[in-house]
Each structure stands twice: as C-alpha cells, then as structure tokens.
PDB file of N, CA and C in Angstrom:
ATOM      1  N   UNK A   1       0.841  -1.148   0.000  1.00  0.00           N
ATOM      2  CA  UNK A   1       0.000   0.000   0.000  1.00  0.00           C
ATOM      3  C   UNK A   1       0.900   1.229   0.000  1.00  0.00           C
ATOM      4  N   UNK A   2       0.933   2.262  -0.810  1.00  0.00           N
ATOM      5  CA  UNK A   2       1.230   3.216  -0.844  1.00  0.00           C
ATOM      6  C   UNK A   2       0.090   4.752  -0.958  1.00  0.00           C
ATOM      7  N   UNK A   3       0.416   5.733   0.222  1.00  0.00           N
ATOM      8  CA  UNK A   3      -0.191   6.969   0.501  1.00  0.00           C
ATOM      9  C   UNK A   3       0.653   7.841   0.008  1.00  0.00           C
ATOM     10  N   UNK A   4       0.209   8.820  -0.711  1.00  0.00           N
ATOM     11  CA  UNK A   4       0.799  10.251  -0.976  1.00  0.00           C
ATOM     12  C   UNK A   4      -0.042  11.337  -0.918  1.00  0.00           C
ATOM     13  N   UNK A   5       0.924  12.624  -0.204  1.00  0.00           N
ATOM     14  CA  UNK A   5       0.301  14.073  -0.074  1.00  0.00           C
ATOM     15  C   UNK A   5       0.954  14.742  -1.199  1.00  0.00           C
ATOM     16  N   UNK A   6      -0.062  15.500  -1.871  1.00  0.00           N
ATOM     17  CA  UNK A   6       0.955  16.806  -2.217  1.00  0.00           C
ATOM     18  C   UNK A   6       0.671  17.881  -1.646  1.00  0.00           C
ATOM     19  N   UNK A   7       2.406  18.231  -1.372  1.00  0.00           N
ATOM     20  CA  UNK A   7       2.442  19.343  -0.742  1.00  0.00           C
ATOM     21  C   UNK A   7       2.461  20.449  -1.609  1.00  0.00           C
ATOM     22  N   UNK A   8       3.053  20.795  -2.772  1.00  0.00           N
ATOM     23  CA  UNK A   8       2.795  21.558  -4.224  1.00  0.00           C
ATOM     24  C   UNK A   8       1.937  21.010  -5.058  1.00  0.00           C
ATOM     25  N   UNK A   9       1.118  20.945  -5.326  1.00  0.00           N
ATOM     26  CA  UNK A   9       0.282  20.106  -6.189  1.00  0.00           C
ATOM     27  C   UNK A   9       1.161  20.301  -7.614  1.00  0.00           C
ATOM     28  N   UNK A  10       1.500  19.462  -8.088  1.00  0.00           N
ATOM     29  CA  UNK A  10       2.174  19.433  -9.492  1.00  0.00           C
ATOM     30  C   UNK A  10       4.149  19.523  -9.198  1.00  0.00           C
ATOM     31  N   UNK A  11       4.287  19.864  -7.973  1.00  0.00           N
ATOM     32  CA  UNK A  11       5.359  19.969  -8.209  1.00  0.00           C
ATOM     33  C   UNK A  11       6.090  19.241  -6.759  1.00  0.00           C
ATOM     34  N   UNK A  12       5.864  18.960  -5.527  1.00  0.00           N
ATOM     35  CA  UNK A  12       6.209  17.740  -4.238  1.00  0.00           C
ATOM     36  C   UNK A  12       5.439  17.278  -3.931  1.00  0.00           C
ATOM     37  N   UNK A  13       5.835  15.867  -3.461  1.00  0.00           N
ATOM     38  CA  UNK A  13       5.008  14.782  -2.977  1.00  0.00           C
ATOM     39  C   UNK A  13       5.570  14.254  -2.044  1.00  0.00           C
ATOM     40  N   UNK A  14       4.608  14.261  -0.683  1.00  0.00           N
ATOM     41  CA  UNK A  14       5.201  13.567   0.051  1.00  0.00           C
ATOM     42  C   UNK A  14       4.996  12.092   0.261  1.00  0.00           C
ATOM     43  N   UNK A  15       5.448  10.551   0.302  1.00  0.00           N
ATOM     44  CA  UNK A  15       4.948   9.850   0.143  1.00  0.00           C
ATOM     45  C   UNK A  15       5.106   8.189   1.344  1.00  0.00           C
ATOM     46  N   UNK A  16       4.397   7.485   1.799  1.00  0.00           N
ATOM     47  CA  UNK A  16       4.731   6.670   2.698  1.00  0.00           C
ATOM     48  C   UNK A  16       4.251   5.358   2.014  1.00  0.00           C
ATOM     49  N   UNK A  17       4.786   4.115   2.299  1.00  0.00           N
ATOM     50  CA  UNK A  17       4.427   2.999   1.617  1.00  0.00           C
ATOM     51  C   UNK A  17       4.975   1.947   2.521  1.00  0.00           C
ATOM     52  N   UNK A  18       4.361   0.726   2.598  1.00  0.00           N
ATOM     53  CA  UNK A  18       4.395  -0.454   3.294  1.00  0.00           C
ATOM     54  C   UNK A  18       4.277  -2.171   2.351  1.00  0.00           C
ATOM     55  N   UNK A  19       4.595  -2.978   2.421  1.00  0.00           N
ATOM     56  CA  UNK A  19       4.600  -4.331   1.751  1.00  0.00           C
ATOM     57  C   UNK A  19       4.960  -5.440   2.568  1.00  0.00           C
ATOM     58  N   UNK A  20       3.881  -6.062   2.385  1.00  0.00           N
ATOM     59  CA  UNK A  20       3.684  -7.196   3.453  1.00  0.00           C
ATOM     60  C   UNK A  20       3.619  -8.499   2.639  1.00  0.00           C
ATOM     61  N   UNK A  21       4.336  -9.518   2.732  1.00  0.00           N
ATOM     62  CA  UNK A  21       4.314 -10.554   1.878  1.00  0.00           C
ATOM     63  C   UNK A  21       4.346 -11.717   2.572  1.00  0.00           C
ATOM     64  N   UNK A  22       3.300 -12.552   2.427  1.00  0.00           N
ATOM     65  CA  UNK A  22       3.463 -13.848   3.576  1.00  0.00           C
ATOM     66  C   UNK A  22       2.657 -15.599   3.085  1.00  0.00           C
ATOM     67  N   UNK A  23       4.023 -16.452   3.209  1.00  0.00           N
ATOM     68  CA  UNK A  23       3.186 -17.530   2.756  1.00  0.00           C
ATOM     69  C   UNK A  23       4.123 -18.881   3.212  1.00  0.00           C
ATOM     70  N   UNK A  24       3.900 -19.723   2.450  1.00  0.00           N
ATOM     71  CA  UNK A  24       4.325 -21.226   3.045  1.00  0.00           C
ATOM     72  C   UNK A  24       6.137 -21.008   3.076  1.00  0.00           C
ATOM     73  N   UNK A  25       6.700 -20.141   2.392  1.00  0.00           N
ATOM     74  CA  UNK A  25       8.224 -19.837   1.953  1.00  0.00           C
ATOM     75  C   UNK A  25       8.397 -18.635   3.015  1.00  0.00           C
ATOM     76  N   UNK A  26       7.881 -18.158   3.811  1.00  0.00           N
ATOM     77  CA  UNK A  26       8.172 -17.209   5.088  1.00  0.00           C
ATOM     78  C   UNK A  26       7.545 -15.987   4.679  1.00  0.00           C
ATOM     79  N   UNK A  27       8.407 -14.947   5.240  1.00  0.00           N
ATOM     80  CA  UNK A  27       7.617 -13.918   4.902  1.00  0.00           C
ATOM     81  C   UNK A  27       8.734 -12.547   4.721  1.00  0.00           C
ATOM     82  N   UNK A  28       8.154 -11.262   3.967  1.00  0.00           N
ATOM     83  CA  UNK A  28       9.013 -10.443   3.640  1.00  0.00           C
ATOM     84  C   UNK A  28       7.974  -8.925   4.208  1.00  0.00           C
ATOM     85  N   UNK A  29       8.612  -8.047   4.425  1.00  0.00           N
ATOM     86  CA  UNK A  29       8.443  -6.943   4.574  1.00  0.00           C
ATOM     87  C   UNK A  29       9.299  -5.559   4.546  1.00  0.00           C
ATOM     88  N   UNK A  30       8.719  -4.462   3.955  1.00  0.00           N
ATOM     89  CA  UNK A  30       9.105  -2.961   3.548  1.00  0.00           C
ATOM     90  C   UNK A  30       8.045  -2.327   4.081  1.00  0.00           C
ATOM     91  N   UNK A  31       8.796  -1.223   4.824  1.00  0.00           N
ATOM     92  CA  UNK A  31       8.053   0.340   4.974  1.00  0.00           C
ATOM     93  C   UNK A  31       9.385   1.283   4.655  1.00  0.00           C
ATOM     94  N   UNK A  32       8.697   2.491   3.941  1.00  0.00           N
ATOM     95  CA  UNK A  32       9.662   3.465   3.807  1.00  0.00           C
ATOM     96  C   UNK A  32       8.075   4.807   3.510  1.00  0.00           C
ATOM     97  N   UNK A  33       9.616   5.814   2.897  1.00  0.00           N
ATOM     98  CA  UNK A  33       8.792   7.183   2.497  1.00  0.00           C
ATOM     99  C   UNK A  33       9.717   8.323   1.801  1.00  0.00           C
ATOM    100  N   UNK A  34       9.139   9.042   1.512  1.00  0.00           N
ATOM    101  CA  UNK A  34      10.144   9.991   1.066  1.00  0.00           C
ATOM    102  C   UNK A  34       9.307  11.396   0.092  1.00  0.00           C
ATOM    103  N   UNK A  35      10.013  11.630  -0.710  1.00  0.00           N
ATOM    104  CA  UNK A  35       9.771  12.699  -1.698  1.00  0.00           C
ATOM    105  C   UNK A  35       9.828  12.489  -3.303  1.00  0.00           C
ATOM    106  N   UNK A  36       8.988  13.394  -3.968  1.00  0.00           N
ATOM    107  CA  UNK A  36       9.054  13.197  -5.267  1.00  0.00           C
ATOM    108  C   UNK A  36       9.570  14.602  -5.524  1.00  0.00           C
ATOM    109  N   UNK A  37      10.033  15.187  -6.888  1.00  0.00           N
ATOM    110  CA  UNK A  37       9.752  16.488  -7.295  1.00  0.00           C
ATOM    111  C   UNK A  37       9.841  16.020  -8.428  1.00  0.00           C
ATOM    112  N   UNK A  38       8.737  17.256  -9.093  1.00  0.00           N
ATOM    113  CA  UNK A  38       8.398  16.623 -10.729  1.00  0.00           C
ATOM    114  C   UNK A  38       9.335  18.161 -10.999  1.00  0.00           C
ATOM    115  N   UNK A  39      10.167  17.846 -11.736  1.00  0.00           N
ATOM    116  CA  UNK A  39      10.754  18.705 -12.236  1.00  0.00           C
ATOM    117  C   UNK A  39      10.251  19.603 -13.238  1.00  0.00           C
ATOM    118  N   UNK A  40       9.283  19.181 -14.361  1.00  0.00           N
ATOM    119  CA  UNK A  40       8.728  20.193 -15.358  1.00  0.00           C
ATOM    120  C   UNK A  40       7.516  19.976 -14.555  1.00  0.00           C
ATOM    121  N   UNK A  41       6.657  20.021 -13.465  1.00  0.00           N
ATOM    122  CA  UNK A  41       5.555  20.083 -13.041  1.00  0.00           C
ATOM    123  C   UNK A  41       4.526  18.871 -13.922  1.00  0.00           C
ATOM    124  N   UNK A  42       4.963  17.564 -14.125  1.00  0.00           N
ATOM    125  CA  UNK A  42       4.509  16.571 -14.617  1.00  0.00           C
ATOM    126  C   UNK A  42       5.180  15.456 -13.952  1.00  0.00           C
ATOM    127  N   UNK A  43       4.861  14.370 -14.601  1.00  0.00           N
ATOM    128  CA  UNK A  43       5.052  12.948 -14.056  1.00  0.00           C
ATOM    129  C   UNK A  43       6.781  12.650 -15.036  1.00  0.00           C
ATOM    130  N   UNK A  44       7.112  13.510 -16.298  1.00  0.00           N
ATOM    131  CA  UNK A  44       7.683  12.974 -16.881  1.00  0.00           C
ATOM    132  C   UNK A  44       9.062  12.670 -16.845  1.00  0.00           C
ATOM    133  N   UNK A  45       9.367  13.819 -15.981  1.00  0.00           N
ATOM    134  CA  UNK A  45      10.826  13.826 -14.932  1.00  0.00           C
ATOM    135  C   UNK A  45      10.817  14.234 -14.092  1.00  0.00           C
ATOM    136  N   UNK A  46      11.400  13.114 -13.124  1.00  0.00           N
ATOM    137  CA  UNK A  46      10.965  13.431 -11.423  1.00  0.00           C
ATOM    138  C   UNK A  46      11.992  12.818 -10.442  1.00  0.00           C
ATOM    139  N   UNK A  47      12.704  13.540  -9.557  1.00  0.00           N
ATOM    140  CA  UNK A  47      13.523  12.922  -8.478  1.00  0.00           C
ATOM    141  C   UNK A  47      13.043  12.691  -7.439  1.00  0.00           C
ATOM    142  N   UNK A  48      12.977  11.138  -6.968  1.00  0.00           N
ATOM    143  CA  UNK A  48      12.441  10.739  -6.008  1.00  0.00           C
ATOM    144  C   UNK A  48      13.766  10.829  -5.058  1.00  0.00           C
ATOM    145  N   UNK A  49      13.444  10.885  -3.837  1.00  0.00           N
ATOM    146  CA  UNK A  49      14.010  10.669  -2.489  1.00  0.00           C
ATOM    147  C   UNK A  49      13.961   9.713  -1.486  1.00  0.00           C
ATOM    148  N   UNK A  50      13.950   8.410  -1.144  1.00  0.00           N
ATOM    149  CA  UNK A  50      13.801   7.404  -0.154  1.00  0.00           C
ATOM    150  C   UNK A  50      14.541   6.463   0.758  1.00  0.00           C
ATOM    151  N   UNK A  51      14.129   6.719   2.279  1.00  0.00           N
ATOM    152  CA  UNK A  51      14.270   5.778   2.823  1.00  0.00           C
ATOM    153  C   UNK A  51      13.547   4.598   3.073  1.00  0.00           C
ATOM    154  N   UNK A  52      14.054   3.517   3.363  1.00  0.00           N
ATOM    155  CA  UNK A  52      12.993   2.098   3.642  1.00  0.00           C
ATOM    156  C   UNK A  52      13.650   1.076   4.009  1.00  0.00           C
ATOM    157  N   UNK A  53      13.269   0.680   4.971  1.00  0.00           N
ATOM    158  CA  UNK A  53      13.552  -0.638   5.995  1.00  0.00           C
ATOM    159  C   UNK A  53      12.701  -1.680   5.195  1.00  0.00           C
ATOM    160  N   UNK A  54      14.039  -2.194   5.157  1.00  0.00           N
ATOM    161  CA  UNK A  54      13.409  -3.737   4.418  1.00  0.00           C
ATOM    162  C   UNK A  54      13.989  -5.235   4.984  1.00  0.00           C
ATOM    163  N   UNK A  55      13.048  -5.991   5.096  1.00  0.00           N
ATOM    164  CA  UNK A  55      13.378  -7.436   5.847  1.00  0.00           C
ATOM    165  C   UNK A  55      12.969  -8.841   4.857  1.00  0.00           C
ATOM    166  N   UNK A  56      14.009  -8.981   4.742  1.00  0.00           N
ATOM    167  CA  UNK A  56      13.596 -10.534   3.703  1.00  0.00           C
ATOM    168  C   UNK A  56      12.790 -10.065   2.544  1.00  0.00           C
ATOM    169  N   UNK A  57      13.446  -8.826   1.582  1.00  0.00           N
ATOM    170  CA  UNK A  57      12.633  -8.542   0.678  1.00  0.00           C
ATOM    171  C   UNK A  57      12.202  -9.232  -0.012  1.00  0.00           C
ATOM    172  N   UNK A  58      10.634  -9.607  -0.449  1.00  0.00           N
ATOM    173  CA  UNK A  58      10.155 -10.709  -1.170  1.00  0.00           C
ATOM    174  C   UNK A  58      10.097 -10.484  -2.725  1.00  0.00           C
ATOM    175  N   UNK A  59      10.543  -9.273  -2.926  1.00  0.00           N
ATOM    176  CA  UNK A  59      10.688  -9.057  -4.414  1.00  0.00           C
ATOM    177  C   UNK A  59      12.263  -8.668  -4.882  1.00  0.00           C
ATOM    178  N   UNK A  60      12.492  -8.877  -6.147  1.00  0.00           N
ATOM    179  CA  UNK A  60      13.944  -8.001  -6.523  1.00  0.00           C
ATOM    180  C   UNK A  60      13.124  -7.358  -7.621  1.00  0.00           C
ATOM    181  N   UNK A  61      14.195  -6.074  -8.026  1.00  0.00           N
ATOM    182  CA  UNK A  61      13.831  -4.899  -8.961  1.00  0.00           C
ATOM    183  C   UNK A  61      15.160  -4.303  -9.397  1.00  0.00           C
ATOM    184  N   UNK A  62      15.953  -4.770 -10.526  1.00  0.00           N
ATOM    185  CA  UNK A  62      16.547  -4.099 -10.896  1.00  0.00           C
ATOM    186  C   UNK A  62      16.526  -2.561 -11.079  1.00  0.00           C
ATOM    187  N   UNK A  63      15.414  -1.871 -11.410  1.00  0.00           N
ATOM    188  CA  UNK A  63      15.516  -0.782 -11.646  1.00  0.00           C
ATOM    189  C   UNK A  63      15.461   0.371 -10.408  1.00  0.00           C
ATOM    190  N   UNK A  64      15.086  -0.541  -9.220  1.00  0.00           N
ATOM    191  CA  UNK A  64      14.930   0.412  -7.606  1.00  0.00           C
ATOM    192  C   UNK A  64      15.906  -0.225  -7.311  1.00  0.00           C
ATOM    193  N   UNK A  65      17.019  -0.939  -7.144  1.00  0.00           N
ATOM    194  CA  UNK A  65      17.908  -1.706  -7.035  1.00  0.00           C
ATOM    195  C   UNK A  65      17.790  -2.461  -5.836  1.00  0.00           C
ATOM    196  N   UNK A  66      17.004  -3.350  -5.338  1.00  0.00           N
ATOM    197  CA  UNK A  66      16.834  -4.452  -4.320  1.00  0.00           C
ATOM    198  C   UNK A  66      16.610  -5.499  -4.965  1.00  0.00           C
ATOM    199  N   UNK A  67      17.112  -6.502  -4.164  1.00  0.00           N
ATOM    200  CA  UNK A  67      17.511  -8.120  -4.460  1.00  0.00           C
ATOM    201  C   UNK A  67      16.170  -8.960  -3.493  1.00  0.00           C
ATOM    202  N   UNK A  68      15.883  -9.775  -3.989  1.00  0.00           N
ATOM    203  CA  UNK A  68      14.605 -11.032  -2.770  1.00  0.00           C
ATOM    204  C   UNK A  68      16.075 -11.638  -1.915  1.00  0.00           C
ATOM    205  N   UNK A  69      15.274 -10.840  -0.756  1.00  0.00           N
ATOM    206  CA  UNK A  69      15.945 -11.747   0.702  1.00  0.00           C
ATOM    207  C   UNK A  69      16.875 -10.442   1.251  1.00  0.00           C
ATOM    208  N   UNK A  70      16.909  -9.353   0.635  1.00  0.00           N
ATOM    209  CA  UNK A  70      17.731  -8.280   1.112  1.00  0.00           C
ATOM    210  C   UNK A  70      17.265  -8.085   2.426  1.00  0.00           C
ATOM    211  N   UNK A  71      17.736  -7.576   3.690  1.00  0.00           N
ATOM    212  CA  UNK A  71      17.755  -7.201   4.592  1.00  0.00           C
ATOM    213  C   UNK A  71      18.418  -5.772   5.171  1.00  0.00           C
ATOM    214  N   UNK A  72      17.953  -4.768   5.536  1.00  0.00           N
ATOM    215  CA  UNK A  72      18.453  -3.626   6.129  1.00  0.00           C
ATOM    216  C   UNK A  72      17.620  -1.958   5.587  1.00  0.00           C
ATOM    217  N   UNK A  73      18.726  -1.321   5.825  1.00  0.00           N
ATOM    218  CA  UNK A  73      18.075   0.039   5.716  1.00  0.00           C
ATOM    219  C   UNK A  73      18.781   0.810   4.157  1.00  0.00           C
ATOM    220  N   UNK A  74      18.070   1.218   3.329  1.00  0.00           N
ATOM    221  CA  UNK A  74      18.343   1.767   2.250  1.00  0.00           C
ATOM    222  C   UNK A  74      17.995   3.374   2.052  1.00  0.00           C
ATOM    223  N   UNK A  75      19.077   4.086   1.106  1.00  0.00           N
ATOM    224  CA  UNK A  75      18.660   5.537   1.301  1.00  0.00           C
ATOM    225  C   UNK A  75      18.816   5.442  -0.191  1.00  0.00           C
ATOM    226  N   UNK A  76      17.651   6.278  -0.537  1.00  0.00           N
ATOM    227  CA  UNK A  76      18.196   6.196  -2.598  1.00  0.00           C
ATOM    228  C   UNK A  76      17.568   7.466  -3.007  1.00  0.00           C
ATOM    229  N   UNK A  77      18.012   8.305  -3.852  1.00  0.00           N
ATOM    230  CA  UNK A  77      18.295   9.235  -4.792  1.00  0.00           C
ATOM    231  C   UNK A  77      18.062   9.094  -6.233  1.00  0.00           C
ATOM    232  N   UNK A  78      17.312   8.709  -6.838  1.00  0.00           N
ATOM    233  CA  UNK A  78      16.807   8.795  -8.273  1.00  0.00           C
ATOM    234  C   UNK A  78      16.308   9.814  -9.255  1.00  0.00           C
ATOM    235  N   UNK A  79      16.956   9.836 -10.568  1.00  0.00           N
ATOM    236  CA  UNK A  79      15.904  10.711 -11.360  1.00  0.00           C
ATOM    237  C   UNK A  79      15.588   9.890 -12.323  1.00  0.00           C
ATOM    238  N   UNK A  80      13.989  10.186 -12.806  1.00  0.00           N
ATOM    239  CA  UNK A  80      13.690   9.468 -13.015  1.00  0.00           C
ATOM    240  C   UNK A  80      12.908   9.973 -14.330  1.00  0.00           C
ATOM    241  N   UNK A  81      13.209   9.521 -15.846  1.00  0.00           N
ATOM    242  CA  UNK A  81      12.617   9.612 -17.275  1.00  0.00           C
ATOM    243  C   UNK A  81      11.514   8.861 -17.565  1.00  0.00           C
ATOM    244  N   UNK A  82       9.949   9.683 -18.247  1.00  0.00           N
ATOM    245  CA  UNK A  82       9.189   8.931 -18.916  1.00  0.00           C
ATOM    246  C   UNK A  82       9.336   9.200 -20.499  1.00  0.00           C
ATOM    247  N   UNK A  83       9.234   8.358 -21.688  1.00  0.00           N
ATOM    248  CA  UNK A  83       9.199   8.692 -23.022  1.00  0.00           C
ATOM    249  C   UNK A  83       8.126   8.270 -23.636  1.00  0.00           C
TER     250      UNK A  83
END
C-alpha cells in the first residue's frame, strides 16, 4: 500500500508505503517514504528521495535496485525519465 500528499500540487510529494508478503516460503516486509519532485511540473521527470527498511525482501527490482531476501536500511536518490 502506498499513501501520498501533495504538498505543491504538481510539483512535491510527500509519500509513505508499506509491503507485506506472507506464505508457506516465510515472509518479507518494507516500509519506507520519502519525496518526489516533478521537475517540469509533470510525471515525466521526477527525483524521487527514499528511505525504507526492508526485511527478507520478497521481491527483486533491478531498476529500484533491491535483491529477494535483502535485509536492512536503504537511502536512494533517483531521477527518473518517462518517453
């Protein structure tokens, strides 16, 4: 589940998110939060900001860079292109 405010409408976001994953193979969990800024006041380039505690991540994502089974605290800095 992920919540977001904007605090500029079109231009910061503040944002909090949680992931709960649970089954016969154990279980994984993330909470974090952070910031967006849309740089041209759109979705199409935007630097996100985040921290997030993660335990036995149950997913990997090359492109947010976490691995399944990661464990600890992450700080990340992205900009980010739509085409």
């Amino acid at each position: 589940m992920q919540l977001s405010y904007s605090i500029i409408p079109r231009r910061l976001d503040l944002f909090g998110r949680v992931c709960i994953v649970s089954g016969k193979f154990g279980e994984g969990t993330e909470i974090g939060g952070g910031i967006n800024w849309y740089v041209f006041d759109n979705r199409n380039v935007r630097g996100t900001f985040e921290t997030k505690k993660v335990n036995h991540s149950p997913a990997a994502n090359d492109l947010y860079g976490y691995f399944a089974g990661e464990i600890g605290t992450r700080f990340q800095a992205r900009i980010l292109t739509d085409f």
